[in-house]
N, C-alpha and C. Protein backbone atom coordinates (compact mmCIF):
# COMPACT_ATOMS: atom_id res chain seq x y z
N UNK A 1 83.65 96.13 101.59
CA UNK A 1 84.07 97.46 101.21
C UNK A 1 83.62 98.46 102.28
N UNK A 2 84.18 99.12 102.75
CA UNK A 2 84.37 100.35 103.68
C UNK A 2 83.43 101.10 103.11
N UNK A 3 82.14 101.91 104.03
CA UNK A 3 81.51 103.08 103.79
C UNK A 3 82.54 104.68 103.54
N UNK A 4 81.85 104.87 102.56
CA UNK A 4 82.85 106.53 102.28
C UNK A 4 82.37 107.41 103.21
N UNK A 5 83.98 108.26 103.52
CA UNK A 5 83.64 108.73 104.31
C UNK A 5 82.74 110.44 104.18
N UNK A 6 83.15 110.60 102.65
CA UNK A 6 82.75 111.48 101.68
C UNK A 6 81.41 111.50 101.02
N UNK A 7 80.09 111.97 101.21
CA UNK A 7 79.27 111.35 100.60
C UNK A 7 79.02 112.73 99.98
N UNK A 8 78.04 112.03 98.71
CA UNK A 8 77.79 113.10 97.66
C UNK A 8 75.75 113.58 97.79
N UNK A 9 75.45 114.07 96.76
CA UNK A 9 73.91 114.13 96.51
C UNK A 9 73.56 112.94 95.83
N UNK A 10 74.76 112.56 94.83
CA UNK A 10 74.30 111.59 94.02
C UNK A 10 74.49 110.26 94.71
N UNK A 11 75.45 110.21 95.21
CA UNK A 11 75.57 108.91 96.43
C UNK A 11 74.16 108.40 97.49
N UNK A 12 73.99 109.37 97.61
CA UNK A 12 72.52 109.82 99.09
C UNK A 12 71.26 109.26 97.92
N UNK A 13 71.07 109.73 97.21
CA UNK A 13 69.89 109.36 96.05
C UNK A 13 69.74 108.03 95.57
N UNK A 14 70.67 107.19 95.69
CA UNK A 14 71.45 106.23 94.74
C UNK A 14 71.16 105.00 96.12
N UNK A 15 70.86 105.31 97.71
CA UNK A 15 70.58 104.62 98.76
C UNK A 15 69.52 103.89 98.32
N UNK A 16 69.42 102.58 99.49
CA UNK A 16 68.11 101.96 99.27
C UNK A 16 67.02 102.77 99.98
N UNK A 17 66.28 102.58 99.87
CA UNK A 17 64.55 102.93 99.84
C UNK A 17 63.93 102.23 101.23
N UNK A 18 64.65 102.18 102.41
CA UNK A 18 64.63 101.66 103.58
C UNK A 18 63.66 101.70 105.16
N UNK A 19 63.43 103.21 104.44
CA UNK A 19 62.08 103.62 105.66
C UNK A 19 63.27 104.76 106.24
N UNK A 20 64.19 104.54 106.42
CA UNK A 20 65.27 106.12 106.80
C UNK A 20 65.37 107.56 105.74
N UNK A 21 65.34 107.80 106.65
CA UNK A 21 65.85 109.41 105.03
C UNK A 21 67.19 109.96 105.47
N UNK A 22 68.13 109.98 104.24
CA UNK A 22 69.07 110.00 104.24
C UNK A 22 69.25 111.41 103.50
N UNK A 23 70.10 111.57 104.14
CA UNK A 23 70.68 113.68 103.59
C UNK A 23 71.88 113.31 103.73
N UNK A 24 72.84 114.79 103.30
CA UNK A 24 73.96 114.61 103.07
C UNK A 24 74.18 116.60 102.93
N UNK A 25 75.20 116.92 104.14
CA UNK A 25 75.46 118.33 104.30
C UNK A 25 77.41 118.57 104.37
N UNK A 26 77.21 118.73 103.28
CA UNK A 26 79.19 118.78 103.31
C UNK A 26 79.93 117.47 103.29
N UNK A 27 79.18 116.93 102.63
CA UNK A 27 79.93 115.63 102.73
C UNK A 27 79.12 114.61 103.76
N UNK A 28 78.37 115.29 104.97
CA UNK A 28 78.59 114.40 106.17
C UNK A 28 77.28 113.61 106.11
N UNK A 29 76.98 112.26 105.97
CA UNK A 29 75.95 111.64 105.95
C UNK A 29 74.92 111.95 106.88
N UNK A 30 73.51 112.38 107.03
CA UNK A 30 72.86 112.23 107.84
C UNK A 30 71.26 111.00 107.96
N UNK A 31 71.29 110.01 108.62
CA UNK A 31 70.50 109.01 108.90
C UNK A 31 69.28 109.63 109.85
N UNK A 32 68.18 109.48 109.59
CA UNK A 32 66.70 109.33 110.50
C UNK A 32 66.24 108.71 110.41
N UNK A 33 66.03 107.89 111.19
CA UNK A 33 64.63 106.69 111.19
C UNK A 33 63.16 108.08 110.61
N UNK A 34 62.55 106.48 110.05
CA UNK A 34 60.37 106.77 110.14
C UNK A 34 60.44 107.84 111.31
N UNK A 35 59.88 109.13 111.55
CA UNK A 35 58.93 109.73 112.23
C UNK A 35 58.01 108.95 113.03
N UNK A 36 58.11 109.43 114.08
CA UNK A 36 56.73 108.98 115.24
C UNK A 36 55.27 109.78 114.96
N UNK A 37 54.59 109.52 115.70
CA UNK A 37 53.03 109.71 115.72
C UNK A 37 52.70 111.21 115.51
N UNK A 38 53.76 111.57 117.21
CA UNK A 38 53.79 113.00 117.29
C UNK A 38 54.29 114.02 116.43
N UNK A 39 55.24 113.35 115.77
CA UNK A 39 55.92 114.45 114.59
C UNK A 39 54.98 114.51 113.74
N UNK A 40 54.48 113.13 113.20
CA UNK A 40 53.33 113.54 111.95
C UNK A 40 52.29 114.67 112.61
N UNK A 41 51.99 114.38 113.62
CA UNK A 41 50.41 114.77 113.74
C UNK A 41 51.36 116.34 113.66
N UNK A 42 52.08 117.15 114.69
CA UNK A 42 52.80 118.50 114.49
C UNK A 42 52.96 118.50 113.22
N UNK A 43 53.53 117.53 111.90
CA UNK A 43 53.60 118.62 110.52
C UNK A 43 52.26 118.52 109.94
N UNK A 44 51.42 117.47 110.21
CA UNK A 44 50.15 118.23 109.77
C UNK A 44 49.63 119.20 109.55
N UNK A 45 49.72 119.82 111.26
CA UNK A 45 49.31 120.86 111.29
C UNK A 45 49.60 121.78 110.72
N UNK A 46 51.29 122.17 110.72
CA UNK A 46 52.02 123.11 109.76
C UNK A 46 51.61 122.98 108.59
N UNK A 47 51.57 122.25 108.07
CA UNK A 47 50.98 122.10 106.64
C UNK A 47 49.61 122.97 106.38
N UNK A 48 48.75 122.24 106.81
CA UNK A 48 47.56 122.84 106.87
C UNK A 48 47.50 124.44 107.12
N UNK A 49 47.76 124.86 108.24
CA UNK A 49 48.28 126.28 107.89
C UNK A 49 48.93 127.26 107.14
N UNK A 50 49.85 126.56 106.92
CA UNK A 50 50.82 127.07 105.69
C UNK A 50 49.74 127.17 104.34
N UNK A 51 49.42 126.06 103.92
CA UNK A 51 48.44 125.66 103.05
C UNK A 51 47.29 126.90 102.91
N UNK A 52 46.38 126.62 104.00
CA UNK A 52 45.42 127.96 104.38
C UNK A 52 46.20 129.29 104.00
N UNK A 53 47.27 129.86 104.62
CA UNK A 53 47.86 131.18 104.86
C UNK A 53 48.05 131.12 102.94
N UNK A 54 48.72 130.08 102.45
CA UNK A 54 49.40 130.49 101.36
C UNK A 54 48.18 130.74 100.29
N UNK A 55 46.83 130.03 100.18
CA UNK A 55 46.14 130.68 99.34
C UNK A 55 45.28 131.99 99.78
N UNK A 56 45.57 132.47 100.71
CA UNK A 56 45.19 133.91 101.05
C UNK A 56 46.32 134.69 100.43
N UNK A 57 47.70 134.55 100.99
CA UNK A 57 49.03 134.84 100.27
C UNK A 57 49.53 133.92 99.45
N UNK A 58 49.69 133.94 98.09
CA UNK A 58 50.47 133.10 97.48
C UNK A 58 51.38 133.92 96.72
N UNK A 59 52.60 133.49 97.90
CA UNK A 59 53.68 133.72 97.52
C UNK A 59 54.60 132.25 97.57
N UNK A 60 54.09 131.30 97.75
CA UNK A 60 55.12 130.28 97.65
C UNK A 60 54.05 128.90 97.77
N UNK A 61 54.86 127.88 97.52
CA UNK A 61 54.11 126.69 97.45
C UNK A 61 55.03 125.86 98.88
N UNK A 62 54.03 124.94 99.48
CA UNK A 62 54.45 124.54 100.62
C UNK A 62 54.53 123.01 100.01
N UNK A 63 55.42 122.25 100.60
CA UNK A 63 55.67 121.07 99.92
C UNK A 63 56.54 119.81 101.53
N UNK A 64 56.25 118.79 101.64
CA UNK A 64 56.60 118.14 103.30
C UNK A 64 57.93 116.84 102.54
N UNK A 65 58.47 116.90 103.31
CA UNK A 65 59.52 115.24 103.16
C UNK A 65 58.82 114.21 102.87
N UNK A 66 59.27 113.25 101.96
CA UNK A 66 60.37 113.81 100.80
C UNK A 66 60.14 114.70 100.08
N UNK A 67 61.56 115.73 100.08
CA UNK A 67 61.40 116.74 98.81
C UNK A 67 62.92 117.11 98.73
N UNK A 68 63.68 117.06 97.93
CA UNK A 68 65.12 117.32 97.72
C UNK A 68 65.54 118.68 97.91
N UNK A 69 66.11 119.12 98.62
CA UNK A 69 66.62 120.57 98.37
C UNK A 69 68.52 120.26 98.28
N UNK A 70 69.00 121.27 97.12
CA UNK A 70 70.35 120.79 97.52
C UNK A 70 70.94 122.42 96.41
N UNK A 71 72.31 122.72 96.93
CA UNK A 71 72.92 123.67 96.75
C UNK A 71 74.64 123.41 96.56
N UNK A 72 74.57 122.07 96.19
CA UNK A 72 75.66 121.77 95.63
C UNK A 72 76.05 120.19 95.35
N UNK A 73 76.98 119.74 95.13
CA UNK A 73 77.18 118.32 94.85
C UNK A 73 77.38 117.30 96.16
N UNK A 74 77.91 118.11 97.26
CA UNK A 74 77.74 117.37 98.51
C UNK A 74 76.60 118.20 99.53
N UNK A 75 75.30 118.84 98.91
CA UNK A 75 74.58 118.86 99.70
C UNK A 75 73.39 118.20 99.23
N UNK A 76 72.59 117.65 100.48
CA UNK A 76 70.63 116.93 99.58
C UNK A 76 70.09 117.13 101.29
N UNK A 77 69.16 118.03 101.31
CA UNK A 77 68.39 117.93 102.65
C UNK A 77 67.08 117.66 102.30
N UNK A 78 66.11 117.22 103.26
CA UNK A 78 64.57 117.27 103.18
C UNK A 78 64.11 117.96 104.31
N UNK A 79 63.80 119.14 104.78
CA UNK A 79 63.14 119.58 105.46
C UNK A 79 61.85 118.66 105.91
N UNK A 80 61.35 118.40 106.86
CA UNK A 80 60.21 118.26 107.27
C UNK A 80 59.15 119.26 106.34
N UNK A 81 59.28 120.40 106.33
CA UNK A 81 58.46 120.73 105.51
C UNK A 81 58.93 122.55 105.04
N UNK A 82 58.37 122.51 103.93
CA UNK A 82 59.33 123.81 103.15
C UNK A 82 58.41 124.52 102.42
N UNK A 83 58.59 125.73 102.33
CA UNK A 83 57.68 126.59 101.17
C UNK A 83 59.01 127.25 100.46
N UNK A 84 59.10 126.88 99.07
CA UNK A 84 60.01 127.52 98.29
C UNK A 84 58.56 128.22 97.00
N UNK A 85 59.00 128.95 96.01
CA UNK A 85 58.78 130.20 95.52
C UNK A 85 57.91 129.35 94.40
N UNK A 86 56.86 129.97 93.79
CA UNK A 86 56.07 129.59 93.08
C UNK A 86 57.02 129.22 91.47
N UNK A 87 57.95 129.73 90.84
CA UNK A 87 58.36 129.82 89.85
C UNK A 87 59.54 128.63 90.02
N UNK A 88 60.17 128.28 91.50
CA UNK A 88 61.41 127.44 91.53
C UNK A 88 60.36 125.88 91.69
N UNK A 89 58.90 125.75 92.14
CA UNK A 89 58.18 124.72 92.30
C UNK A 89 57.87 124.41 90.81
N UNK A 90 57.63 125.18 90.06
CA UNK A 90 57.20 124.59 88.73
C UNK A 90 58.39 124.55 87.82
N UNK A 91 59.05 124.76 88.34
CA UNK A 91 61.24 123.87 87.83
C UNK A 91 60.68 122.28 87.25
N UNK A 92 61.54 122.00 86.29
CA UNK A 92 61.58 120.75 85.94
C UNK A 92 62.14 119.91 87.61
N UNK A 93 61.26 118.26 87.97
CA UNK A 93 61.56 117.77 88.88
C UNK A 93 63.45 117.82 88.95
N UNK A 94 64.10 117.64 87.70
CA UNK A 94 65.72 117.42 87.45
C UNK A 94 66.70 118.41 88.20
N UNK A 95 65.97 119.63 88.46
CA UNK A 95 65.98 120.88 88.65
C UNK A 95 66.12 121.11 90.54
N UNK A 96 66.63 120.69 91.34
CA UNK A 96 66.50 120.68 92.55
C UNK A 96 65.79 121.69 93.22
N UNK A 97 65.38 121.73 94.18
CA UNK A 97 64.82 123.24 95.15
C UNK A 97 66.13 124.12 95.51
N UNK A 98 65.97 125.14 95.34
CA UNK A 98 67.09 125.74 96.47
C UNK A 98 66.84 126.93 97.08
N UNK A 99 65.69 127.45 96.36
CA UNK A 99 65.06 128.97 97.29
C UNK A 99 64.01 128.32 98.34
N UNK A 100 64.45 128.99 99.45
CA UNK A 100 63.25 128.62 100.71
C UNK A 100 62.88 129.61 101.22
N UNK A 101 61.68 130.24 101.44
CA UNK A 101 61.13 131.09 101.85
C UNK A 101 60.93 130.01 103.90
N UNK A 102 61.06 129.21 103.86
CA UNK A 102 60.33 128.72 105.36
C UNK A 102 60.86 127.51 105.05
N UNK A 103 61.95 127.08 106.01
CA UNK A 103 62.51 125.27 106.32
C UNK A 103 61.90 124.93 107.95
N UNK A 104 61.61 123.92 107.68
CA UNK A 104 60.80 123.41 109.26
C UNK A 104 61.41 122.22 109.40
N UNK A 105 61.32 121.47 110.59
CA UNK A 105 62.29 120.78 110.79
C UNK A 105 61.54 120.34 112.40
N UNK A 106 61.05 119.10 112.64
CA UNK A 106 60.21 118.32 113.75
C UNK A 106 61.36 117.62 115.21
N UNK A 107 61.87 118.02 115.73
CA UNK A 107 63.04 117.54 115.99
C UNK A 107 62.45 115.87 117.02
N UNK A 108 63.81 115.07 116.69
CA UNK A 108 63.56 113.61 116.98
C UNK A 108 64.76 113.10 118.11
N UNK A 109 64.54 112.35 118.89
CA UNK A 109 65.89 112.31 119.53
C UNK A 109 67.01 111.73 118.38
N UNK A 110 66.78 111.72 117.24
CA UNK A 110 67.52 111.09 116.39
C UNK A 110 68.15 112.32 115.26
N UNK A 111 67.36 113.26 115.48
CA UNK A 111 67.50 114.45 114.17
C UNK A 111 68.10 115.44 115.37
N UNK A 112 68.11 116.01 116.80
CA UNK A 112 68.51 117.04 117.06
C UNK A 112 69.54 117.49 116.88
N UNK A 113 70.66 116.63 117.30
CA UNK A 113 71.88 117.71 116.73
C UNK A 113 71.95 117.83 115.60
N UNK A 114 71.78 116.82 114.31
CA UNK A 114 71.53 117.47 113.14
C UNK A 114 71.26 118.86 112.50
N UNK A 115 70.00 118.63 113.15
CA UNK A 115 68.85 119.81 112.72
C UNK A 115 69.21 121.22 113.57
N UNK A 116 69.72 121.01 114.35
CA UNK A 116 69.87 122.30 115.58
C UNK A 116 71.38 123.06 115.06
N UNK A 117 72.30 122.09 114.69
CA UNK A 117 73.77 122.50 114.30
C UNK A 117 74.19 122.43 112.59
N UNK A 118 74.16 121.20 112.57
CA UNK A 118 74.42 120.60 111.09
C UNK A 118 73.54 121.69 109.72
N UNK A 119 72.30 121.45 109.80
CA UNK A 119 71.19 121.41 108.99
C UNK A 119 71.37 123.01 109.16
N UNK A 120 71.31 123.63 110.79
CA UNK A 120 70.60 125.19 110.83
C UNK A 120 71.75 125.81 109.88
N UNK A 121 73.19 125.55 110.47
CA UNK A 121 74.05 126.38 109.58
C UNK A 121 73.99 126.35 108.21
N UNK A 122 73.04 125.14 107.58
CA UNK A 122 73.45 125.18 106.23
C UNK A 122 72.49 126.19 106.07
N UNK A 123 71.14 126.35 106.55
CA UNK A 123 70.08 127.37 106.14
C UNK A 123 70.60 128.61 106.50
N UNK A 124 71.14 128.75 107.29
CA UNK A 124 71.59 130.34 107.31
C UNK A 124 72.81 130.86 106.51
N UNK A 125 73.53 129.77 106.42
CA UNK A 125 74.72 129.69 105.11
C UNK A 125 73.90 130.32 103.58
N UNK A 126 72.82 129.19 103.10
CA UNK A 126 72.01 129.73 101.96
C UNK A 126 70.75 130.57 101.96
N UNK A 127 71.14 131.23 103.00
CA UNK A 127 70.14 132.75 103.55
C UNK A 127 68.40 132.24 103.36
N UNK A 128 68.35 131.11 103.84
CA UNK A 128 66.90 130.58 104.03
C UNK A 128 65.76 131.19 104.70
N UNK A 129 65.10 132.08 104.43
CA UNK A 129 65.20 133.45 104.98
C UNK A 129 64.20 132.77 107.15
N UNK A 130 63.53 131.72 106.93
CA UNK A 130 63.13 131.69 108.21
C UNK A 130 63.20 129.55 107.95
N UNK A 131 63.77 129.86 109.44
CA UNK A 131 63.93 128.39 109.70
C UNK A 131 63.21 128.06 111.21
N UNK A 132 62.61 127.05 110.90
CA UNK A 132 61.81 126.81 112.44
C UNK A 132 62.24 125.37 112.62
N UNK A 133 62.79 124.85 114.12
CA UNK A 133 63.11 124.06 114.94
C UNK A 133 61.71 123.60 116.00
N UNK A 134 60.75 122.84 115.66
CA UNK A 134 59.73 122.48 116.30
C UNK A 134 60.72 121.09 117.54
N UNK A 135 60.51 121.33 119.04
CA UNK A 135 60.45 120.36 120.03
C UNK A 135 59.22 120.58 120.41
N UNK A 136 58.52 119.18 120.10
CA UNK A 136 56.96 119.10 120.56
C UNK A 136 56.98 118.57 122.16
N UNK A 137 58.44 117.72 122.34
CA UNK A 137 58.41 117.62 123.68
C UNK A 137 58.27 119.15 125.28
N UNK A 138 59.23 120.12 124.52
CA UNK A 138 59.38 120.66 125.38
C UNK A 138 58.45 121.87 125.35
N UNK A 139 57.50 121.70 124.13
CA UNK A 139 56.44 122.86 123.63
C UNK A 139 56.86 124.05 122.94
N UNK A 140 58.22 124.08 122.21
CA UNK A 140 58.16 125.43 121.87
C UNK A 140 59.49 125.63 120.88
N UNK A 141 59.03 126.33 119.91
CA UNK A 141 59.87 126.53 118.73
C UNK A 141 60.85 127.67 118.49
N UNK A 142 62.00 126.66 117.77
CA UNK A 142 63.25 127.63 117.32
C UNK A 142 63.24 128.28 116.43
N UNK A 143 62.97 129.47 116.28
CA UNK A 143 63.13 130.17 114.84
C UNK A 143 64.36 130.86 114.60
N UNK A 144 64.97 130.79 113.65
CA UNK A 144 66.18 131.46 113.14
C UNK A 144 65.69 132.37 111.57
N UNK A 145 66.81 133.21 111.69
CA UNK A 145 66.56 133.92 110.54
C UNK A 145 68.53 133.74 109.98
N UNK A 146 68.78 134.35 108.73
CA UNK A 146 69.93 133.96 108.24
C UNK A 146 71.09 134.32 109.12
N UNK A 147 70.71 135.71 109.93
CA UNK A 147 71.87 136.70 110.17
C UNK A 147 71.73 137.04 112.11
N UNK A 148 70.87 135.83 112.28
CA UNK A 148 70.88 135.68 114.16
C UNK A 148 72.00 134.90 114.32
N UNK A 149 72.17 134.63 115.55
CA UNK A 149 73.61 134.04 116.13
C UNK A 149 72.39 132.91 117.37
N UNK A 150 71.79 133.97 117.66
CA UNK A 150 71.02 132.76 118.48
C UNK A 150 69.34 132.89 118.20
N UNK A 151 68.51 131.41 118.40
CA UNK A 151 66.90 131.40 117.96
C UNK A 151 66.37 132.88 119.32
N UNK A 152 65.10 132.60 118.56
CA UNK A 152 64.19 133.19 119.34
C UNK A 152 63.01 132.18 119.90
N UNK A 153 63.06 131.66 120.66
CA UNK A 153 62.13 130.84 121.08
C UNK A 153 60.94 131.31 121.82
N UNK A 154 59.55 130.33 120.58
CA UNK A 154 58.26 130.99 120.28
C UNK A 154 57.61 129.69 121.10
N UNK A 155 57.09 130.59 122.48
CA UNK A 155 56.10 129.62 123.15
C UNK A 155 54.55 129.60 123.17
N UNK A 156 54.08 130.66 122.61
CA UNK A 156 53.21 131.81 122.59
C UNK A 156 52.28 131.45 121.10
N UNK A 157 53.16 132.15 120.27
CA UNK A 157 52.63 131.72 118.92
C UNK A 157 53.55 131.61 117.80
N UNK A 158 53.51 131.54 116.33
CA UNK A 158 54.20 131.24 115.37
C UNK A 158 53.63 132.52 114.21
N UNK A 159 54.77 133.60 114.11
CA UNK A 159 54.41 134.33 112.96
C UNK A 159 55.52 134.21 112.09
N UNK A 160 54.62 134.16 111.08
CA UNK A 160 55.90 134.18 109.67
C UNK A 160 55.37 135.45 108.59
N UNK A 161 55.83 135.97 108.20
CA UNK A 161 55.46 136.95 107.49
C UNK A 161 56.60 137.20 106.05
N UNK A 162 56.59 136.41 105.20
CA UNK A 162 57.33 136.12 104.54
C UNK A 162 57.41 137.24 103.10
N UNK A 163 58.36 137.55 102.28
CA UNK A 163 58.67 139.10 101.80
C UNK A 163 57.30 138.67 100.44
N UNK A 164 56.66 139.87 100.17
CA UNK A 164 55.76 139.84 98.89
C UNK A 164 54.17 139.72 99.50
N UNK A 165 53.77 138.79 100.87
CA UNK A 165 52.87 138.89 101.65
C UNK A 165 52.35 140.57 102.74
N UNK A 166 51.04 140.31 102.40
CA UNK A 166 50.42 141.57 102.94
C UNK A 166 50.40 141.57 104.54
N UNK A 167 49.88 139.85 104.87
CA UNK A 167 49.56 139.92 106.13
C UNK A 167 50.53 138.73 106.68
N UNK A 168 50.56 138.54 107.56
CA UNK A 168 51.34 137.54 108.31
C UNK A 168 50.44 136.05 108.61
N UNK A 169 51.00 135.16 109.16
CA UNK A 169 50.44 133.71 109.53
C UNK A 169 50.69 134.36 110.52
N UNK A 170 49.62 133.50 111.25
CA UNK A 170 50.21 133.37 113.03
C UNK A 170 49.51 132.30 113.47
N UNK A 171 50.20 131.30 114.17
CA UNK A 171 49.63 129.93 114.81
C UNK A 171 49.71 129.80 116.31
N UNK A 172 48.77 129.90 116.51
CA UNK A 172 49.15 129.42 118.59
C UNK A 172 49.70 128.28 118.56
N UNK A 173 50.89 128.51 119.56
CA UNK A 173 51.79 127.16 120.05
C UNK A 173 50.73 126.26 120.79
N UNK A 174 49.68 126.70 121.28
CA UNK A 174 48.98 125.62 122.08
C UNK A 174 48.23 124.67 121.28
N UNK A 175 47.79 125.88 120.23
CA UNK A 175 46.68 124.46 118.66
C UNK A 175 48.03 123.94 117.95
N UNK A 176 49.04 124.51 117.95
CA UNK A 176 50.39 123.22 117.38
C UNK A 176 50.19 121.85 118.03
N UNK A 177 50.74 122.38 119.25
CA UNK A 177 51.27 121.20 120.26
C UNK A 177 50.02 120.90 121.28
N UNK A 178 48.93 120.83 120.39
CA UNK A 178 47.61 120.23 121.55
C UNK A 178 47.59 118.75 120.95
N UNK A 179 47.39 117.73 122.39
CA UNK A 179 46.86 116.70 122.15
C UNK A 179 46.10 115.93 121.26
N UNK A 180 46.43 114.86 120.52
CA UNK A 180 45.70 114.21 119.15
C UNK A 180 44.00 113.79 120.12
């Protein structure tokens, strides 16, 4: 039997359990292998910060892949790692994510065009209000907001200052992307 060429959320969910993570944006299947060394050790870090920043500010709960986000019947993404809203995290699990305050996204030679074309338009489509494009190869991150046309690329540092927060995060690109 022929793979569809149509895939759903419920189709994508319904996959085996393979070591790939499988999404699905308009229909269009998307495949990633396991993460490498370097991606983990980069969302660590994000995490951890996020983590830190958010119980100084808690305005949202930070949560890493796997985690379902989806905004319709042919969409299911997993961000690398996401902070959606304290009230949409304590949703019944049945209940998908769909508010994102922050989508992050580790790029792989396997995820870039995905994540750079595929994935960004859907976040700026569902007004995700900040999306970050981490290349740990080339040192330096894509941030988009809903209503840019093109990133702003952060070599320097990482501020997010997300709506309901007093003060901002800010991460040096060099303690991101420093050596394990």
């Amino acid at each position: 039997m022929a793979a569809p060429l149509y895939y759903t959320a419920e189709m994508v969910r319904q996959l085996p359990d393979d070591g790939n993570r499988y999404e699905v944006v308009h229909g269009e299947l998307l495949v990633t292998p396991a993460p490498r060394r370097a991606h983990q050790l980069v969302a660590g870090r994000l995490f951890e910060q996020v983590v830190a920043y958010l119980r100084r500010e808690p305005v949202g709960i930070v949560a890493f892949a796997p985690m379902d986000v989806s905004w319709g019947e042919d969409t299911l993404v997993q961000p690398d790692l996401l902070v959606t809203t304290l009230d949409e995290f304590r949703a019944p699990d049945s209940e998908p994510l769909r508010t994102l305050l922050l989508a992050v996204e580790i790029l792989s030679p396997s995820s870039a065009r995905a994540d750079r074309f595929t994935k960004r338009r859907l976040y700026q489509e569902q007004r995700v209000a900040t999306y970050w494009l981490v290349d740990i190869e080339q040192e330096v991150v894509e941030a988009w907001t809903p209503d840019t046309t093109f990133p702003v690329f952060e070599r320097e540092r990482l501020v997010w200052h997300p709506a309901g927060a007093t003060e901002p995060s800010i991460l040096s690109c060099a303690e991101l992307f420093r050596p394990a």
